[in-house]
N, C-alpha and C. Protein backbone atom coordinates (compact mmCIF):
# COMPACT_ATOMS: atom_id res chain seq x y z
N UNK A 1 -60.61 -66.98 -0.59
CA UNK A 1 -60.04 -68.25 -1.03
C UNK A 1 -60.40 -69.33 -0.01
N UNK A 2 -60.70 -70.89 -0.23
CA UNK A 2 -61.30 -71.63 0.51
C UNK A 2 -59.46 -72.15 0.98
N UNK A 3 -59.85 -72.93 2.10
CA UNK A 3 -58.84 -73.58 2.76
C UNK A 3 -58.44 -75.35 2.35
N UNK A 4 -57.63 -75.36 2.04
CA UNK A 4 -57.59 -76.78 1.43
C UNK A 4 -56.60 -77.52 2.43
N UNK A 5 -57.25 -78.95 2.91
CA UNK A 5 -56.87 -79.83 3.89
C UNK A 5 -56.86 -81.13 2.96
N UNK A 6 -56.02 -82.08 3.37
CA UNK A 6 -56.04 -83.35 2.74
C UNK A 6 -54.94 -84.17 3.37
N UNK A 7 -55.83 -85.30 3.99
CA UNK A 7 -55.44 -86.47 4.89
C UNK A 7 -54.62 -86.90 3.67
N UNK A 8 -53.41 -87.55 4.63
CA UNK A 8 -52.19 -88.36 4.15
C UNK A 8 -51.52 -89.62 5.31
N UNK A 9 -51.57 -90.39 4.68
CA UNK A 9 -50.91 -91.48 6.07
C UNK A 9 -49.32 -91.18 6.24
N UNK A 10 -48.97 -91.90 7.12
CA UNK A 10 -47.57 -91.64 7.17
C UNK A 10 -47.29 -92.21 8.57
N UNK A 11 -45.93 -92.02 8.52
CA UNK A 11 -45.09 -93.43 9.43
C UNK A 11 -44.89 -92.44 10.26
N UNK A 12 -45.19 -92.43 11.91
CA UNK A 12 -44.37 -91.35 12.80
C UNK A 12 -43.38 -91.89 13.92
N UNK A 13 -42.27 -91.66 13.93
CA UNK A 13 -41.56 -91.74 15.29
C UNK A 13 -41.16 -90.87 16.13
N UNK A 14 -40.87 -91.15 17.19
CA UNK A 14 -41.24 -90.18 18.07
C UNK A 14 -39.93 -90.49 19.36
N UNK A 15 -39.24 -89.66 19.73
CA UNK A 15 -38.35 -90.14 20.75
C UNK A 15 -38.45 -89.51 22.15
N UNK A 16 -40.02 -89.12 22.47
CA UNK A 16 -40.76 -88.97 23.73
C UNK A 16 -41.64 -90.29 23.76
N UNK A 17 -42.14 -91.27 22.55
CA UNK A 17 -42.60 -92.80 22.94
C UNK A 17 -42.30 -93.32 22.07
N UNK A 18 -41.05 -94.45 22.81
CA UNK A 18 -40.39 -95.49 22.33
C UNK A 18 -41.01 -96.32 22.01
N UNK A 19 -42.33 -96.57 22.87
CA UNK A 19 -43.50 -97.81 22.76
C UNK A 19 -44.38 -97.95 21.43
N UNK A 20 -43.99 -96.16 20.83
CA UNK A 20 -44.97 -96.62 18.98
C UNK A 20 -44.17 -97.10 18.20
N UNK A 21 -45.16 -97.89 17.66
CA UNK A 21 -45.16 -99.36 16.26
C UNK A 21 -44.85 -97.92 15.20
N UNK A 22 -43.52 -98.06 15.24
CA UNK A 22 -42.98 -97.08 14.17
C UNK A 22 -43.12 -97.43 12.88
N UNK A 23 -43.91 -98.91 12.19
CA UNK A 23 -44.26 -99.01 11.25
C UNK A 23 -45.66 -98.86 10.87
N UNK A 24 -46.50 -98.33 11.59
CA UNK A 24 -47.93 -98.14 11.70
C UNK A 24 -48.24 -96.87 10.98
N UNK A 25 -48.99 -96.78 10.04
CA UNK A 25 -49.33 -95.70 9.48
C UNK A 25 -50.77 -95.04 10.12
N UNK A 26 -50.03 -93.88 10.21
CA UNK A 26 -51.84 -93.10 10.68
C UNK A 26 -51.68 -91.79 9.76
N UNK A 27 -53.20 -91.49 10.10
CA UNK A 27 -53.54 -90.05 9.58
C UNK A 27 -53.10 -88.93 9.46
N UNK A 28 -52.89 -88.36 9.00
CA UNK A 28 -51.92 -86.88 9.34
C UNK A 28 -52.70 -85.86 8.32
N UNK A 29 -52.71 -84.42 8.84
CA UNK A 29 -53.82 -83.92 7.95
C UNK A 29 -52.59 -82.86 7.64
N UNK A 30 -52.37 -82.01 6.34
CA UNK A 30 -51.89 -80.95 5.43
C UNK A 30 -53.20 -80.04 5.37
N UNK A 31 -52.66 -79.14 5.73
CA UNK A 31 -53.51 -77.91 5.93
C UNK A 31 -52.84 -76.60 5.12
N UNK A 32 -53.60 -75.84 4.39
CA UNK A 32 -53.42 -74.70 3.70
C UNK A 32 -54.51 -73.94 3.65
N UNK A 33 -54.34 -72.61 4.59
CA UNK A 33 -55.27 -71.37 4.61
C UNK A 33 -54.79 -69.80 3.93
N UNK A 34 -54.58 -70.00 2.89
CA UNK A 34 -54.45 -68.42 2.17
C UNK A 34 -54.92 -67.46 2.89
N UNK A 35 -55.83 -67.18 3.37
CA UNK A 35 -56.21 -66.19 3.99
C UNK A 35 -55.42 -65.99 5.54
N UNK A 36 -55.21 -66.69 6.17
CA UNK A 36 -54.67 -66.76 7.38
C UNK A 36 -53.11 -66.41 7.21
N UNK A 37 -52.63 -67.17 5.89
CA UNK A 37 -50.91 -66.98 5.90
C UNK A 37 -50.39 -67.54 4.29
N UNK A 38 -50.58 -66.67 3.25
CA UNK A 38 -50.38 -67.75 2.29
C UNK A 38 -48.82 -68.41 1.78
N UNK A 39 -48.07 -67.55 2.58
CA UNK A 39 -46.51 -68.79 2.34
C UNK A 39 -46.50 -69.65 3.56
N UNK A 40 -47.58 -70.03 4.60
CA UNK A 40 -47.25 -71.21 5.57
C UNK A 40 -48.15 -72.31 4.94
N UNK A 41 -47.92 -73.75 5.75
CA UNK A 41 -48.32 -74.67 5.52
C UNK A 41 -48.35 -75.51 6.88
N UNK A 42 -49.93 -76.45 7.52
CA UNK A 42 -49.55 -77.05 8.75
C UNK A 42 -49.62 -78.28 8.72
N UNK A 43 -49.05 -79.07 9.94
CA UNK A 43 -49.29 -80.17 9.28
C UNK A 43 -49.64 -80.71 11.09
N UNK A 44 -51.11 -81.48 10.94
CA UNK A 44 -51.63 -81.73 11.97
C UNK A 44 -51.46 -83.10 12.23
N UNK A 45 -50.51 -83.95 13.44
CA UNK A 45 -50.40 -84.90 14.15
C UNK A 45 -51.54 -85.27 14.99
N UNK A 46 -51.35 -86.78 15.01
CA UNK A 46 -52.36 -87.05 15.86
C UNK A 46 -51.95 -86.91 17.52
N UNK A 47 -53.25 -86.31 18.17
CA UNK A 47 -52.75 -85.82 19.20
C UNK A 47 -53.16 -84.36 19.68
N UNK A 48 -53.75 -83.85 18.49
CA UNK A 48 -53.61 -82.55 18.10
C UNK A 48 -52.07 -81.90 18.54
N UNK A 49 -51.11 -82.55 17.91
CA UNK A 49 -50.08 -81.51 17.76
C UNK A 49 -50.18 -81.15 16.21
N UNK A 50 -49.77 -79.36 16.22
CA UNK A 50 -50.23 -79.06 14.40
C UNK A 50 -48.66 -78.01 14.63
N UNK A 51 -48.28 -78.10 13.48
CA UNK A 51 -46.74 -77.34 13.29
C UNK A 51 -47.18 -76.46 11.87
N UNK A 52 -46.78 -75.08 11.77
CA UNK A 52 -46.87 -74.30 10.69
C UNK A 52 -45.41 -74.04 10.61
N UNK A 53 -45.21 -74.01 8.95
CA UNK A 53 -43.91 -73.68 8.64
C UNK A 53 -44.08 -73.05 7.10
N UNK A 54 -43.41 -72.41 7.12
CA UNK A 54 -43.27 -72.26 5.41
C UNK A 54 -43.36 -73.39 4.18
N UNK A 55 -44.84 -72.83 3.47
CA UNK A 55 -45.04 -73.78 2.51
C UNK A 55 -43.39 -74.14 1.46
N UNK A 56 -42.60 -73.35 0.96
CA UNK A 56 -41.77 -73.04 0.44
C UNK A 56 -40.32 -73.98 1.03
N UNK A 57 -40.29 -74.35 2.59
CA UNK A 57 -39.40 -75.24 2.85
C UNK A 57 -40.03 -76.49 2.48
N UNK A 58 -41.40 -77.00 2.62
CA UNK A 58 -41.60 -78.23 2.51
C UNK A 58 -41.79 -78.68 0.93
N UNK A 59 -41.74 -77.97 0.22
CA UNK A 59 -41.13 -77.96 -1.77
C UNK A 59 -39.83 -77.85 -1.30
N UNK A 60 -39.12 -77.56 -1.24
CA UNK A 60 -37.55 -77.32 -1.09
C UNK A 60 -36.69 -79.11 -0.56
N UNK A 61 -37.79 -79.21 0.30
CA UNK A 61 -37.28 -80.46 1.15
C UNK A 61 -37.70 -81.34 0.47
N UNK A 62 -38.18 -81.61 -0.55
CA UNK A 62 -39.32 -82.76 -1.51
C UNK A 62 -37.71 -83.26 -2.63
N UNK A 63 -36.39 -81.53 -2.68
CA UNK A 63 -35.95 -81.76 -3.78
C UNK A 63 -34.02 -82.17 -2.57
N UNK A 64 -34.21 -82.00 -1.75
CA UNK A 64 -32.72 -81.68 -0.97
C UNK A 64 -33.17 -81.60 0.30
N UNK A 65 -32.47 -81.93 1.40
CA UNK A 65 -32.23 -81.41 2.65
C UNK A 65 -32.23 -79.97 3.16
N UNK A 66 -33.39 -79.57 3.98
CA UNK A 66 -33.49 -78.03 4.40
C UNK A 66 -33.80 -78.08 5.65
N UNK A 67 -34.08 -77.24 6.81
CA UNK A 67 -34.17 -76.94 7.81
C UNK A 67 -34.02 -75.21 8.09
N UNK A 68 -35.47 -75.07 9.01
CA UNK A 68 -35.72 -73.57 9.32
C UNK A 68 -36.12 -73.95 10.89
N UNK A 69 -35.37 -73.05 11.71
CA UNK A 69 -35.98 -73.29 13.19
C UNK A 69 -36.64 -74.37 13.84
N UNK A 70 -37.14 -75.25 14.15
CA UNK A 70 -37.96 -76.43 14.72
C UNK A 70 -38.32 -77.86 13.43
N UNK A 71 -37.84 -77.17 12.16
CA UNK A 71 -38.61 -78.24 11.23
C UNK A 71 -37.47 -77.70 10.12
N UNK A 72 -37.37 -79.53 9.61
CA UNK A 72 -36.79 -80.32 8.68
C UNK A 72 -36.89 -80.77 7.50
N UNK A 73 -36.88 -81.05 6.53
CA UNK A 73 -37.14 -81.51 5.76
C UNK A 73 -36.13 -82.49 4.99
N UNK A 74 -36.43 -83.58 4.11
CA UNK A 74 -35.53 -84.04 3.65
C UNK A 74 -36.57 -85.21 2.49
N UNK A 75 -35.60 -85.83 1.44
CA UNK A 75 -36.13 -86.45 0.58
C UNK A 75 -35.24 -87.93 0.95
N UNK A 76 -36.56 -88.90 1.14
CA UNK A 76 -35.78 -90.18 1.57
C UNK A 76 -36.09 -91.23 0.41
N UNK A 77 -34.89 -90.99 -0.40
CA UNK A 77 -34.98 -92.23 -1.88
C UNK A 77 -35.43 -91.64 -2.82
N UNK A 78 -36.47 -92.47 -3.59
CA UNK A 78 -37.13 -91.72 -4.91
C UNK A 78 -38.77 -91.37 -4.39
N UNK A 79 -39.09 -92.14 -3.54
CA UNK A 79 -40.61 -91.92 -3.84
C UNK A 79 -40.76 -91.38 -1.91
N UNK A 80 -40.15 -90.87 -0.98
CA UNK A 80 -40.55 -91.03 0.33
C UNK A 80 -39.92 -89.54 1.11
N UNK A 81 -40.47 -88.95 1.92
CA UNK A 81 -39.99 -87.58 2.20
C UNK A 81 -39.88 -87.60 3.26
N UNK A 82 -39.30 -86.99 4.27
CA UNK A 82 -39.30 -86.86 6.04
C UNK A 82 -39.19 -85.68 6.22
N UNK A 83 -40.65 -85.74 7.36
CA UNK A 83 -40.70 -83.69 8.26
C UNK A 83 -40.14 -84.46 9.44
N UNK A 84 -39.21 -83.40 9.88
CA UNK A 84 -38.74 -83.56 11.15
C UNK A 84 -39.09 -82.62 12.26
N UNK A 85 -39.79 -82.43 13.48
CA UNK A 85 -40.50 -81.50 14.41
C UNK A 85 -39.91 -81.69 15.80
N UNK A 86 -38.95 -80.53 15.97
CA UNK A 86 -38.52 -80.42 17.27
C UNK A 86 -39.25 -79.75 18.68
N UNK A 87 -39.62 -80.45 19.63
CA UNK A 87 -40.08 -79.28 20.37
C UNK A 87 -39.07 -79.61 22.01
N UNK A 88 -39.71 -78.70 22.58
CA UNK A 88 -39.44 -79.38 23.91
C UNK A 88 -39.90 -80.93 24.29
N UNK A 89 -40.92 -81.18 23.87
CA UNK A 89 -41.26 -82.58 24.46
C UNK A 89 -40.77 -83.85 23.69
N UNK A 90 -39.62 -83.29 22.39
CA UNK A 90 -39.09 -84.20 22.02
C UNK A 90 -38.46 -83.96 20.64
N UNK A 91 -38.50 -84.95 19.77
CA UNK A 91 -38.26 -85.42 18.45
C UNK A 91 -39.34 -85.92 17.56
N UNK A 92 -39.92 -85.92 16.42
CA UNK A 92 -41.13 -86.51 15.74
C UNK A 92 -40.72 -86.29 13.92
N UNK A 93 -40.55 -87.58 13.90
CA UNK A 93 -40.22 -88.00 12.37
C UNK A 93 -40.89 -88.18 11.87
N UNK A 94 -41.61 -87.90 10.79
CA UNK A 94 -42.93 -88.33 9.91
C UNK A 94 -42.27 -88.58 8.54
N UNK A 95 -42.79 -89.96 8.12
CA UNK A 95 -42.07 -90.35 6.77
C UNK A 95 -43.54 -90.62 6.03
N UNK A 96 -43.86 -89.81 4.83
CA UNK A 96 -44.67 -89.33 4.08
C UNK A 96 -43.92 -90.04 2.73
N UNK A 97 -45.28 -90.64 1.49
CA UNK A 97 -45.11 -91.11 0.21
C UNK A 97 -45.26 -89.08 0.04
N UNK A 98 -43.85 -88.83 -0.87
CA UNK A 98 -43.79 -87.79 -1.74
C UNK A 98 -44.81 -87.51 -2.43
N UNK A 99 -44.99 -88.06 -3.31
CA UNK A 99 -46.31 -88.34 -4.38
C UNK A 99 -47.52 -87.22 -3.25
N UNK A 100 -47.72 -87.99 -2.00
CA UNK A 100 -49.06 -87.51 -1.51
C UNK A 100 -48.46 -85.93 -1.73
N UNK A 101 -47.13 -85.58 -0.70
CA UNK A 101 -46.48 -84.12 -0.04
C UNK A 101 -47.14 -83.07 -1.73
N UNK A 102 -46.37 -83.89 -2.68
CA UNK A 102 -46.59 -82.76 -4.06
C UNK A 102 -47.74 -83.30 -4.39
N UNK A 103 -49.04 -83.74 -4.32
CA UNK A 103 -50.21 -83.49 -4.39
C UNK A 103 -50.94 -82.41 -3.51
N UNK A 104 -50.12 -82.32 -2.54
CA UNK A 104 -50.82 -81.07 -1.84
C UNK A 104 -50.52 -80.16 -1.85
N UNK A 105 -49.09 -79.65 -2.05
CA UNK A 105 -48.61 -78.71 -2.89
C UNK A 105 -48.95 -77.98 -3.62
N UNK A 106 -49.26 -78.46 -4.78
CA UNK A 106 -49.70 -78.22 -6.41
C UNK A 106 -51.43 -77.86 -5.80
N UNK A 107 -52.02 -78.39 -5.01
CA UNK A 107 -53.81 -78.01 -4.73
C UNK A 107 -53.11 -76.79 -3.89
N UNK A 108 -52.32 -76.51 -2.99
CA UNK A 108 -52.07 -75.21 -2.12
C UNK A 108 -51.82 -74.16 -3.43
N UNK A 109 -50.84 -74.25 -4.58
CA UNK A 109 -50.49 -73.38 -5.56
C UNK A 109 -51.82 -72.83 -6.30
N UNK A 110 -52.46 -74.00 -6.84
CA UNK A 110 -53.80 -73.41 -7.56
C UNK A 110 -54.71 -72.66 -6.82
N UNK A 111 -54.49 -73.16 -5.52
CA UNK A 111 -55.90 -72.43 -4.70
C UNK A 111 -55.07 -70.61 -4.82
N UNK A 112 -54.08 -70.43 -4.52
CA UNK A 112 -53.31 -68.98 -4.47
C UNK A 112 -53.33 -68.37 -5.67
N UNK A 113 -53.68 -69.20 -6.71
CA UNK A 113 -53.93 -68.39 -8.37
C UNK A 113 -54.40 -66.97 -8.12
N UNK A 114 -54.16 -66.33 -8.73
CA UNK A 114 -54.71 -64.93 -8.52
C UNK A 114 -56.38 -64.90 -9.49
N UNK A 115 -57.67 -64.55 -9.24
CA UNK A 115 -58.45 -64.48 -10.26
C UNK A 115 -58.10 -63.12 -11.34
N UNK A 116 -58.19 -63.60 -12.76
CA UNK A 116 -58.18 -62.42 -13.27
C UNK A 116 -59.54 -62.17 -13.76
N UNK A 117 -59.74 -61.06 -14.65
CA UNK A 117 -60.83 -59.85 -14.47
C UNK A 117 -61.00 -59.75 -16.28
């Protein structure tokens, strides 16, 4: 199965730097490798910080508030979602258009189709 990645912008804050333009959208890449792990999902910050979590919380969090160990999820309004990423070096909010989150979703589901015979 091929690996499916797809850039998404999104708003990050961060409470290790106070100094980012928390309205600035940058790049953020969604990563899905079936072969490597097919219920995780990563999601690569700029910086190279990359967080894997269960594809299955970040659908969950698209519909309600969830949280598993280091990462968050939550649905902000009708159209806007927030991952939340704890580490030691801080706090990191990423506010993502939904729309993009379940576009990548739905390409992670099809790629896991099973072929039949």
């Amino acid at each position: 199965m091929s690996v499916i990645e797809q850039y998404a912008r999104a708003h990050i804050v961060t409470d290790a730097d106070p100094l980012t333009e928390e309205h600035a959208a940058v790049p953020v890449v969604l990563r899905y490798d079936p072969d490597d792990d097919p219920r995780s999902v990563r999601v690569g910050l700029p910086g190279r910080h990359e967080w894997t979590f269960p594809r299955a919380l970040l659908e969950q969090g698209l519909r309600a508030p969830v949280g598993t160990g280091d990462v968050r999820v939550w649905p902000l309004g009708r159209v806007q979602a927030v991952v939340e990423f704890h580490s030691a070096h801080g706090v990191s909010v990423v506010q993502f258009e939904s729309k993009a989150l379940l576009r990548f979703l739905r390409r992670t589901y099809m790629a896991g189709q099973p072929v039949t015979h």
